[in-house]
Protein backbone atom coordinates (compact mmCIF):
# COMPACT_ATOMS: atom_id res chain seq x y z
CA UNK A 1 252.23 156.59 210.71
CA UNK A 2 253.44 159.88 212.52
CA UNK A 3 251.32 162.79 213.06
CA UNK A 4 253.34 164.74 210.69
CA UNK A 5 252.62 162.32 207.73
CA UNK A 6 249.38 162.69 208.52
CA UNK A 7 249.35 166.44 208.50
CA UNK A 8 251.46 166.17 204.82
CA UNK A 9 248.71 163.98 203.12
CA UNK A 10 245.88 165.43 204.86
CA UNK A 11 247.40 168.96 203.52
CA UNK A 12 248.17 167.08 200.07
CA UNK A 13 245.06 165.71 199.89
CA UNK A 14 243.35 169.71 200.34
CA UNK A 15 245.65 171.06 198.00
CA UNK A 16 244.39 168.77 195.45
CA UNK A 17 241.26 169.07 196.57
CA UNK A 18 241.31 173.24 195.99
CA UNK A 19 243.17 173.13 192.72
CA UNK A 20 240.70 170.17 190.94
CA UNK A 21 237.66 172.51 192.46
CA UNK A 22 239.20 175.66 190.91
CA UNK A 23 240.45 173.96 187.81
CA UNK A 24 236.45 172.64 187.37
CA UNK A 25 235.11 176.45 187.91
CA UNK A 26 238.28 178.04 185.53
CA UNK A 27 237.00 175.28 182.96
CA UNK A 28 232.93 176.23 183.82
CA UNK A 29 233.50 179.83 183.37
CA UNK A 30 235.56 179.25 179.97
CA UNK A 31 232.62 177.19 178.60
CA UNK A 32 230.14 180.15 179.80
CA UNK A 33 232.25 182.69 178.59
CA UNK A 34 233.05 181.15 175.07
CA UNK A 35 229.56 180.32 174.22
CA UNK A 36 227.97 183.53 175.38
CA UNK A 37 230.53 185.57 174.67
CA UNK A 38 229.39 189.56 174.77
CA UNK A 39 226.01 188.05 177.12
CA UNK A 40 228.87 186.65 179.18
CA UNK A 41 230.35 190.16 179.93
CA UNK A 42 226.83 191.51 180.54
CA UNK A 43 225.13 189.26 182.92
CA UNK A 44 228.59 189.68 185.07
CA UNK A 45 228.41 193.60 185.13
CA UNK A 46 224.53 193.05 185.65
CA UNK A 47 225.00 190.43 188.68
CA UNK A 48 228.09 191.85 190.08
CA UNK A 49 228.90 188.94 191.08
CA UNK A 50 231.06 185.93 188.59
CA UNK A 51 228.75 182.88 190.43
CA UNK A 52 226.19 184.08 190.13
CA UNK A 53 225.78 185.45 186.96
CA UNK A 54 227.27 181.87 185.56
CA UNK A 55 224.46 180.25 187.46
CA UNK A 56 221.86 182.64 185.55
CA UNK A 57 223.62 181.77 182.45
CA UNK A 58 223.81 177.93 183.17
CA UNK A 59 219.99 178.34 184.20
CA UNK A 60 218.90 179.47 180.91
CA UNK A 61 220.78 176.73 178.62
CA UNK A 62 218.62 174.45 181.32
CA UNK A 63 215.37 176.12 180.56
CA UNK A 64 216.01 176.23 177.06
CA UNK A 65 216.10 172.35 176.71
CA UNK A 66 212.47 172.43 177.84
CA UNK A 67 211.21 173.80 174.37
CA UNK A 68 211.42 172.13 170.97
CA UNK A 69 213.62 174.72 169.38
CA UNK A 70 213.53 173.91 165.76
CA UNK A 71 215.02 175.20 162.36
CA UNK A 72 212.26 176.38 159.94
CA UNK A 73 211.74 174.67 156.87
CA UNK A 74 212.79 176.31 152.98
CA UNK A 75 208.99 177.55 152.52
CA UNK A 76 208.97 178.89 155.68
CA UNK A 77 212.17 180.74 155.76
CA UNK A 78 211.13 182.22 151.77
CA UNK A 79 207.56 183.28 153.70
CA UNK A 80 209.48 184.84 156.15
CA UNK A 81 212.11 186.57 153.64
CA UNK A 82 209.29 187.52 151.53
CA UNK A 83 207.49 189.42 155.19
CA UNK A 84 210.77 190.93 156.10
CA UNK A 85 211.45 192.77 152.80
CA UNK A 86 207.85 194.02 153.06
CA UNK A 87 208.22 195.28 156.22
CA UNK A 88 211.69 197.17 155.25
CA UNK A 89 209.99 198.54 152.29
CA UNK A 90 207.31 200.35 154.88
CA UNK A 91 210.21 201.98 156.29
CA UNK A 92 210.83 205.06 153.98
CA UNK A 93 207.29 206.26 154.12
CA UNK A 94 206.14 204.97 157.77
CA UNK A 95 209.26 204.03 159.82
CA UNK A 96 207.55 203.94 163.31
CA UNK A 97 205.33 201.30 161.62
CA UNK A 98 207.93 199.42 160.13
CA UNK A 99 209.66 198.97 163.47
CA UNK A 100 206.42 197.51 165.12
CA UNK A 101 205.94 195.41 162.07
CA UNK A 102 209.42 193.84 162.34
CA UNK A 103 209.43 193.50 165.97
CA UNK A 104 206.13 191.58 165.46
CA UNK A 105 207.95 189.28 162.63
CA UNK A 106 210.62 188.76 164.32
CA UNK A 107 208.43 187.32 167.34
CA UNK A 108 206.13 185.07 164.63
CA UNK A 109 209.47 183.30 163.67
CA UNK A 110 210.47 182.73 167.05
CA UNK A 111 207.58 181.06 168.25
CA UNK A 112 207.47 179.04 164.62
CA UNK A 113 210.97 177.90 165.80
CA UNK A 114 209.49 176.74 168.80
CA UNK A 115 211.04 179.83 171.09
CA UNK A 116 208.69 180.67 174.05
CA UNK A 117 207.51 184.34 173.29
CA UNK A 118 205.97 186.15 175.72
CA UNK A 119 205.46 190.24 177.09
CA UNK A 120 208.39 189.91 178.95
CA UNK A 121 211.08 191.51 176.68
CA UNK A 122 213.99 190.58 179.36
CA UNK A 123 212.69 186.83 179.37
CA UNK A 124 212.77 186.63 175.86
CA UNK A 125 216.14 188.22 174.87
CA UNK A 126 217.51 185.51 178.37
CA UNK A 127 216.08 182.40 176.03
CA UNK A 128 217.61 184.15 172.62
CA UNK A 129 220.87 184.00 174.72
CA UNK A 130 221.99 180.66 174.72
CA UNK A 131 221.46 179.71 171.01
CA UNK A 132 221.66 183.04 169.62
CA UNK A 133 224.22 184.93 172.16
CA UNK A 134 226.43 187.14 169.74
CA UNK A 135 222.95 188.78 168.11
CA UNK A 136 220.80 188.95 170.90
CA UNK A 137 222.27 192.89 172.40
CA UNK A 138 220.95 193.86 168.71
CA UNK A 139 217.33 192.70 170.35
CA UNK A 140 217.74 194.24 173.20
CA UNK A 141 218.60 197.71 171.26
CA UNK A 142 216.58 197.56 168.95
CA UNK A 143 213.60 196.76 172.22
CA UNK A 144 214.49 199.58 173.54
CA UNK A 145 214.09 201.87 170.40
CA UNK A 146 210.67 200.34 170.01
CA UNK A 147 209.19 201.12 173.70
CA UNK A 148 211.03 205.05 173.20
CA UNK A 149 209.47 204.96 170.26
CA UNK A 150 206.38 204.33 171.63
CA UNK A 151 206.44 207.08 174.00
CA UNK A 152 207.35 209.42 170.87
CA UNK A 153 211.05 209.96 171.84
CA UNK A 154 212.42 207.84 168.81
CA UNK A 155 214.10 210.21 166.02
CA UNK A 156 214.15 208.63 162.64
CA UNK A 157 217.59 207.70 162.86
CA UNK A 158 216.99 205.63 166.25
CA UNK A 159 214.49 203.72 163.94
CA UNK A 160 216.62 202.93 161.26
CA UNK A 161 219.35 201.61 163.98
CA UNK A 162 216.41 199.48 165.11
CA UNK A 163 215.76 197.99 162.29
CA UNK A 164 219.31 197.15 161.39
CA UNK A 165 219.41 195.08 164.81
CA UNK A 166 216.07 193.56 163.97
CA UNK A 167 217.56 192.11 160.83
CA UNK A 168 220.99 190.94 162.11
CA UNK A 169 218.64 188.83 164.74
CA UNK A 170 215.97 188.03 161.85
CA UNK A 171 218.59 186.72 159.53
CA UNK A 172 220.31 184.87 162.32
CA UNK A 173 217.30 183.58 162.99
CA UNK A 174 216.16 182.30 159.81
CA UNK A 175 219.35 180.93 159.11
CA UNK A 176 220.29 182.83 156.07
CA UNK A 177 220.64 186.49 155.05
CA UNK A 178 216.92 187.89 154.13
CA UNK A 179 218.51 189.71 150.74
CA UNK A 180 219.67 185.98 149.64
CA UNK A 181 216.70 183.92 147.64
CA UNK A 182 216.99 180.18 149.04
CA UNK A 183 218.08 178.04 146.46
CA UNK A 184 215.81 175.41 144.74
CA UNK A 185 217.70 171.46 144.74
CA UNK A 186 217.17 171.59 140.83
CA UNK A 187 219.41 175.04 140.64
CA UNK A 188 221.93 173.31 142.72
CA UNK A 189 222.45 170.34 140.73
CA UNK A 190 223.18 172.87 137.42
């Protein structure tokens, strides 16, 4: 074989190489990117940098399999309906208190779902990510208006903003908008 055969496969043989590797990262990224979707965006513009932010992301759907992540079961979801609608009630006449209530609910039905919880806002909103990526900026707002809050520099209006996010992730959470009564198998059957 001549030399310049060799030199056409060998440079065959990279250009295939180059195009399967970027073909494999174009087809990584798309995966990322369609199952995080807006949490896709972020981590990029918080890593700077398109590896490494898709290893974060990749990272988390690895620690996630770790933890029993479970659905809740019809009582439990009514319990937690029935908790949530108290805790909006509170709103009108104590809304600061109503917006630690809910943040506390909300972290009682992740850990019942088997989510770790722990003081670590950022670690918590990183696990809500991969199984609950499209809600989990209304956690991180709605975070944020709880620690203001906490330092008195919440108006009422950045408390009712936190409690809409609260529910969008609460009723994503529970599976099932709070306002809706679960149905009973007898009053489906009618």
């Amino acid at each position: 074989m001549s030399t310049a055969a060799i030199i056409v496969i060998v440079f065959a043989i990279t250009a295939i190489a180059i195009a399967l590797l970027w073909f494999l990262q174009k087809r990584r990224s798309d995966r990322l990117h369609t199952k995080f979707g807006p949490e896709y965006e972020r981590t990029l513009a918080e890593y700077g940098d398109q590896r490494k932010a898709e290893s974060e992301l990749e990272s988390r759907e690895k620690r996630i399999e770790k933890y029993e992540i479970r659905g809740l079961t019809r009582e439990e979801r009514e319990r937690f309906a029935e908790s949530w609608k108290s805790v909006q009630a509170r709103f009108v006449d104590e809304p600061q208190q109503a917006v630690t209530g809910a943040h506390k609910l909300l972290n009682e039905v992740m850990r019942t779902r088997g989510y770790p919880v722990s003081a670590e806002f950022e670690e918590n909103a990183a696990t809500l990510s991969v199984e609950h990526p499209r809600v989990v900026e209304n956690y991180r707002l709605a975070c944020d208006i709880a620690k203001r809050q906490e330092r008195s520099r919440a108006n009422t209006e950045d408390l009712r903003q936190a409690m809409v996010s609260y529910r969008v992730l609460f009723e994503d959470l529970l599976g099932a908008p709070v306002n809706q009564r679960v149905r009973q198998p007898e009053e489906v059957r009618r």
